[in-house]
Structure formats: structure tokens, C-alpha cells
PDB file of N, CA and C in Angstrom:
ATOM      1  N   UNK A   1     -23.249   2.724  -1.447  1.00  0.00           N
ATOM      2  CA  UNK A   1     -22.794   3.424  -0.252  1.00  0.00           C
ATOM      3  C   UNK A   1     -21.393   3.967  -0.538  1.00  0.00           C
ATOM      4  N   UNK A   2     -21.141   4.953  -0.256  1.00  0.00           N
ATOM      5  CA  UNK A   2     -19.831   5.847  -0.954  1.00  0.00           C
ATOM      6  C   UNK A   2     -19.111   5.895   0.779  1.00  0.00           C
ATOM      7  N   UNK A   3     -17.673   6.014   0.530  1.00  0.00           N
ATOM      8  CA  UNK A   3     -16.699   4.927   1.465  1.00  0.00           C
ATOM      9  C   UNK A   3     -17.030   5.745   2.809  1.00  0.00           C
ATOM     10  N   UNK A   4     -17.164   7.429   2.478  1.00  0.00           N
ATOM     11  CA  UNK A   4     -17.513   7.575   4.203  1.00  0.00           C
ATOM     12  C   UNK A   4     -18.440   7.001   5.062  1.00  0.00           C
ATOM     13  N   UNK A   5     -20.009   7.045   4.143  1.00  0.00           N
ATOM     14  CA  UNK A   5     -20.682   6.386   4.791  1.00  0.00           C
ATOM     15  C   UNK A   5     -20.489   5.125   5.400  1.00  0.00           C
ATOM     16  N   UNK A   6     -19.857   3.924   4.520  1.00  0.00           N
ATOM     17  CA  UNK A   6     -18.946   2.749   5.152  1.00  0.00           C
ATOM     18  C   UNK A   6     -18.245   3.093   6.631  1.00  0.00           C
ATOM     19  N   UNK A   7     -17.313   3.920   6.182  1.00  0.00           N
ATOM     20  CA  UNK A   7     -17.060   4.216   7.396  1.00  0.00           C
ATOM     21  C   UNK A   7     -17.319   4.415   9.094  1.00  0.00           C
ATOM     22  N   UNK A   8     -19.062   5.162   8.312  1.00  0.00           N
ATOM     23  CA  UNK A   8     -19.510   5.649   9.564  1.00  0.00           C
ATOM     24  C   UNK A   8     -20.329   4.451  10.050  1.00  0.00           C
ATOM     25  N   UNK A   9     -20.580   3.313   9.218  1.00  0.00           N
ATOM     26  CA  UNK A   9     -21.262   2.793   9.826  1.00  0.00           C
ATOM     27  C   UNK A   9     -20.725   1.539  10.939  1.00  0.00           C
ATOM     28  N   UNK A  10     -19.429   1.617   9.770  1.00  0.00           N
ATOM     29  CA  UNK A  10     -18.314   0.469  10.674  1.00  0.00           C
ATOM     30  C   UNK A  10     -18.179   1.475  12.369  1.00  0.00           C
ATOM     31  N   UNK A  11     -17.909   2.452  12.491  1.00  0.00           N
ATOM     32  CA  UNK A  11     -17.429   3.131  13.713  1.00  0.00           C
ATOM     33  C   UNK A  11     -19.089   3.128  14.351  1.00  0.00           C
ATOM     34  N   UNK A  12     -19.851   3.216  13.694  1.00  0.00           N
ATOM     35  CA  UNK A  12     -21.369   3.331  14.890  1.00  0.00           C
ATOM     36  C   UNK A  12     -21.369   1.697  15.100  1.00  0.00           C
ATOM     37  N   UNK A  13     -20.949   0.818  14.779  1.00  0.00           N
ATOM     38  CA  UNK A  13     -21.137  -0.603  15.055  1.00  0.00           C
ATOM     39  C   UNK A  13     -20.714  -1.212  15.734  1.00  0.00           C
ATOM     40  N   UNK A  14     -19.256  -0.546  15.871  1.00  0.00           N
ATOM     41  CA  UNK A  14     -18.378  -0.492  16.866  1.00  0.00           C
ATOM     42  C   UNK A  14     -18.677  -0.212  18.264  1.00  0.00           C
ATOM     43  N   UNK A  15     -19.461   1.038  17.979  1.00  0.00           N
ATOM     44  CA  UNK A  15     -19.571   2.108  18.972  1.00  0.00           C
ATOM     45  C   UNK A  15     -20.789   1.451  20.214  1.00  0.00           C
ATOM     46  N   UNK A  16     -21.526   0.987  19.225  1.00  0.00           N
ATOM     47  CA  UNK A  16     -22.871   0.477  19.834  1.00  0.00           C
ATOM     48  C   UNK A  16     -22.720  -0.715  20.546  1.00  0.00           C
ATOM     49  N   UNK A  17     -21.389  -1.947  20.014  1.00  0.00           N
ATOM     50  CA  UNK A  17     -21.293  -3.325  20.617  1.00  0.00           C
ATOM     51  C   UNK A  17     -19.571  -2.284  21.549  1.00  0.00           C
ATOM     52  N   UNK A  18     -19.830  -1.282  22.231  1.00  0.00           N
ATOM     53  CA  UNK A  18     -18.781  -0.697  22.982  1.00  0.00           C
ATOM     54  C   UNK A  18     -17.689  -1.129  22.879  1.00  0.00           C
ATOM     55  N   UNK A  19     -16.896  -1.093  21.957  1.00  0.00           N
ATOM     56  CA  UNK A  19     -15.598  -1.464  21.170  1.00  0.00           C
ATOM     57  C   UNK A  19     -15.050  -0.243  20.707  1.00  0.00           C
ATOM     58  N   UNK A  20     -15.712   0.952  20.218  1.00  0.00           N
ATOM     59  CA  UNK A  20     -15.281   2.161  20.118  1.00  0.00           C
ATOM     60  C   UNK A  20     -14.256   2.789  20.921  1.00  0.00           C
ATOM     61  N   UNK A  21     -12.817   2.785  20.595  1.00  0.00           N
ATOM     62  CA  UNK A  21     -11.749   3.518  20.945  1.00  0.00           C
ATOM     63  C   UNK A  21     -12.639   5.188  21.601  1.00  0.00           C
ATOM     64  N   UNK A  22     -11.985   5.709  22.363  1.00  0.00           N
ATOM     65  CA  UNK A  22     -12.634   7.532  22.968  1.00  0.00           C
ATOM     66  C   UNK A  22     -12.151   8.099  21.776  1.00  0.00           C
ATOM     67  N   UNK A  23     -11.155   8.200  21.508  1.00  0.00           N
ATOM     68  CA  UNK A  23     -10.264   9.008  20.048  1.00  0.00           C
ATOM     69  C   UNK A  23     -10.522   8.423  18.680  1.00  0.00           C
ATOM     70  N   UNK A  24     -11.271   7.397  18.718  1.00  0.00           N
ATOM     71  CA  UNK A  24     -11.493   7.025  17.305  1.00  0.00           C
ATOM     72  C   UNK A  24     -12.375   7.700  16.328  1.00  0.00           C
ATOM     73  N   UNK A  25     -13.331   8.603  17.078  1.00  0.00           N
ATOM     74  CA  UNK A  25     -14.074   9.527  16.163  1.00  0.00           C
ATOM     75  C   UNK A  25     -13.213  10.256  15.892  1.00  0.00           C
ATOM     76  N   UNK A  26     -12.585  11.054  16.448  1.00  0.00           N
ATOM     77  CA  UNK A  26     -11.710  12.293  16.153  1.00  0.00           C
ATOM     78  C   UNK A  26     -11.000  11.978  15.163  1.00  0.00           C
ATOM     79  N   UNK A  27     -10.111  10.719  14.980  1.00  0.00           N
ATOM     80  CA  UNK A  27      -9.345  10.117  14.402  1.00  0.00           C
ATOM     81  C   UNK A  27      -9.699   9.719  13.042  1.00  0.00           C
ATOM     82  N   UNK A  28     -10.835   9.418  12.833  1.00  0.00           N
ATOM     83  CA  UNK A  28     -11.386   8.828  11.823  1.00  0.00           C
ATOM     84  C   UNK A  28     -11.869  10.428  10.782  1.00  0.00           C
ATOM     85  N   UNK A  29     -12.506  11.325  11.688  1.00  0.00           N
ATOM     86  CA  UNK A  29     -12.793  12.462  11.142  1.00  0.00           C
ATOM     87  C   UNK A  29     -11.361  13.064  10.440  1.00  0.00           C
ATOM     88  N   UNK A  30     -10.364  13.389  11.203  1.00  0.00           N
ATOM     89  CA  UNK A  30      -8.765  14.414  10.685  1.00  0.00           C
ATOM     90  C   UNK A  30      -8.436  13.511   9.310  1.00  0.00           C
ATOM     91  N   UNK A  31      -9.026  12.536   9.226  1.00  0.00           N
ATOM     92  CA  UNK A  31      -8.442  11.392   7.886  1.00  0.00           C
ATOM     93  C   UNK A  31      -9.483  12.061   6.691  1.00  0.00           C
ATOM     94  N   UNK A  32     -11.178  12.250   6.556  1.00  0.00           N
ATOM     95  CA  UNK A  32     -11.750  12.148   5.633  1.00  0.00           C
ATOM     96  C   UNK A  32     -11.422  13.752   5.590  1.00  0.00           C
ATOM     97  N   UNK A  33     -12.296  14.011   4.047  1.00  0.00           N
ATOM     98  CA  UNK A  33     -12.040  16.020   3.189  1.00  0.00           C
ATOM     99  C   UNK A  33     -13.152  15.189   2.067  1.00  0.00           C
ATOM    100  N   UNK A  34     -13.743  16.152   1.693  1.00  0.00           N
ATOM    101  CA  UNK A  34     -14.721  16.332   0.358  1.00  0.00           C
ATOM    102  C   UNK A  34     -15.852  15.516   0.812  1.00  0.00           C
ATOM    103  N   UNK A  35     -16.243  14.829  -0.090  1.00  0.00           N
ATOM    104  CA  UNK A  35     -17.344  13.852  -0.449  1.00  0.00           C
ATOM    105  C   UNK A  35     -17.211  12.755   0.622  1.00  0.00           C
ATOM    106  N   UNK A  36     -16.033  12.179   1.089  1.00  0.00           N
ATOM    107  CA  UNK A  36     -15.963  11.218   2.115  1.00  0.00           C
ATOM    108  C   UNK A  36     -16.405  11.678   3.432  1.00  0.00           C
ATOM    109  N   UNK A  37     -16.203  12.986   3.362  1.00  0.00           N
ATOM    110  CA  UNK A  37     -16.113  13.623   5.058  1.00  0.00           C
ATOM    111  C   UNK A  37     -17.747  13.629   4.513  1.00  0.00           C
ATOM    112  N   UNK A  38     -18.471  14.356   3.773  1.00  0.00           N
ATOM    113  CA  UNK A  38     -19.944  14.931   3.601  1.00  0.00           C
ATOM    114  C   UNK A  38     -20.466  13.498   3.969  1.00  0.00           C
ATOM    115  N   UNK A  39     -19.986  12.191   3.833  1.00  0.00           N
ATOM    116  CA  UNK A  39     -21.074  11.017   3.158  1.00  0.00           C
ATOM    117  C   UNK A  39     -20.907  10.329   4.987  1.00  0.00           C
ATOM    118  N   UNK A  40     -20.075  10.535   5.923  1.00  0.00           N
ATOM    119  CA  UNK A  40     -19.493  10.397   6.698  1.00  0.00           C
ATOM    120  C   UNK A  40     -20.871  10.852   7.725  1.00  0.00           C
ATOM    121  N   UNK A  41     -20.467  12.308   7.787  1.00  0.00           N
ATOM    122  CA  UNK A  41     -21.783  12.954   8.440  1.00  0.00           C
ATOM    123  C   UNK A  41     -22.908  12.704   7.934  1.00  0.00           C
ATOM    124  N   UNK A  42     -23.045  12.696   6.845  1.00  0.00           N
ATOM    125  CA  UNK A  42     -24.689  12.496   6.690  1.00  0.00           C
ATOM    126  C   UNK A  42     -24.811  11.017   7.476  1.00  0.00           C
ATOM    127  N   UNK A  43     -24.208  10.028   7.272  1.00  0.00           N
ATOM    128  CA  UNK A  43     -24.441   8.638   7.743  1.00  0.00           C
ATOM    129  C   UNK A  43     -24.837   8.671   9.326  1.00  0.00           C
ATOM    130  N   UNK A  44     -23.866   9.651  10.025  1.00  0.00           N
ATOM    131  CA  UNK A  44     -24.135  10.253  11.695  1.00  0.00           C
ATOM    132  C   UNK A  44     -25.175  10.751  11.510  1.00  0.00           C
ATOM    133  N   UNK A  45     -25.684  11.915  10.574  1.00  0.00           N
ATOM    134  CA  UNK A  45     -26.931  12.426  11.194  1.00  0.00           C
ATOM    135  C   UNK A  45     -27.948  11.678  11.031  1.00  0.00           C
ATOM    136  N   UNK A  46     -28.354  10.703  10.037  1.00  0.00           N
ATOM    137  CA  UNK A  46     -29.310  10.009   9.575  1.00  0.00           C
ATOM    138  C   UNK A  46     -29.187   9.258  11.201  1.00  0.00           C
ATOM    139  N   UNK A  47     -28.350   8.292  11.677  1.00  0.00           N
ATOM    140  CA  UNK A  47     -27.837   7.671  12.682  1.00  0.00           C
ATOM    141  C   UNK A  47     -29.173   8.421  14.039  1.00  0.00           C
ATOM    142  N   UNK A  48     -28.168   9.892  14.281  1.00  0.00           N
ATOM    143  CA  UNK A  48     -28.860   9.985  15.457  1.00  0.00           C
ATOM    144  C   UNK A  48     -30.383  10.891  15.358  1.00  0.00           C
ATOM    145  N   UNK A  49     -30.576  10.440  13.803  1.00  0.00           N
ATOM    146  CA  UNK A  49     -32.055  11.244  13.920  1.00  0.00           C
ATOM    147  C   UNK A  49     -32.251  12.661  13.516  1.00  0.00           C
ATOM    148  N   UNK A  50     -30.934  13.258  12.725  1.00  0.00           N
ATOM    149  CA  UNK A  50     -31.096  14.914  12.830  1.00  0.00           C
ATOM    150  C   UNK A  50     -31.522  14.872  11.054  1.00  0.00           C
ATOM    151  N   UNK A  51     -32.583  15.802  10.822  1.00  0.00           N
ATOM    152  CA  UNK A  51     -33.045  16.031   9.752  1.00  0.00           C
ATOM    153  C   UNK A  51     -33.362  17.801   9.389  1.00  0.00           C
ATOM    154  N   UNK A  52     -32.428  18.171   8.326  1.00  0.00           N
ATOM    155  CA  UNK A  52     -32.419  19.354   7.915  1.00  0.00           C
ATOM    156  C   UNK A  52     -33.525  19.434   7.293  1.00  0.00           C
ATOM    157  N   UNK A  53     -34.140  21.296   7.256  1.00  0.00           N
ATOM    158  CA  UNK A  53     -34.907  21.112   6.344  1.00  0.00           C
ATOM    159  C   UNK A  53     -35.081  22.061   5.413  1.00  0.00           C
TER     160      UNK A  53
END
């Protein structure tokens, strides 16, 4: 698992046991660029189900 995805999963875990800060997505996003930000989103979309095709 490459660190964004970590990321995203720590903040959906959060998010789900409602511990999620309102600004902590935003916050967490202005921090990642490249491969962290890509591994980040993919971890969200897999999350809420969105599949490119």
C-alpha cells in the first residue's frame, strides 16, 4: 500500500467511527502532489464505489 492510500484509509476510518475533523479532507488533500495524491484518490474512489472505464 503506497502512503496515500494509507492515508486514505486512516481518514475513511476516522470518518466512518465520526471522528473526522469537517477540514480534515481538505487538509489532508493541500499536503499530498504526484503518486501520493493519485494513490490517495484511487483509495476514495475504490471506497465509494466509482469505477472508470
Amino acid at each position: 500500500m503506497i502512503e496515500g492510500e494509507c492515508k486514505a484509509a486512516q481518514y475513511l476510518a476516522r470518518l466512518q467511527a465520526q471522528q473526522a475533523d469537517p477540514d480534515e479532507l481538505a487538509v489532508i488533500v493541500s499536503m499530498l502532489y504526484g503518486a501520493m495524491l493519485r494513490g490517495f484518490c484511487r483509495a476514495i474512489e475504490k471506497a465509494l464505489g466509482v469505477h472508470h472505464a
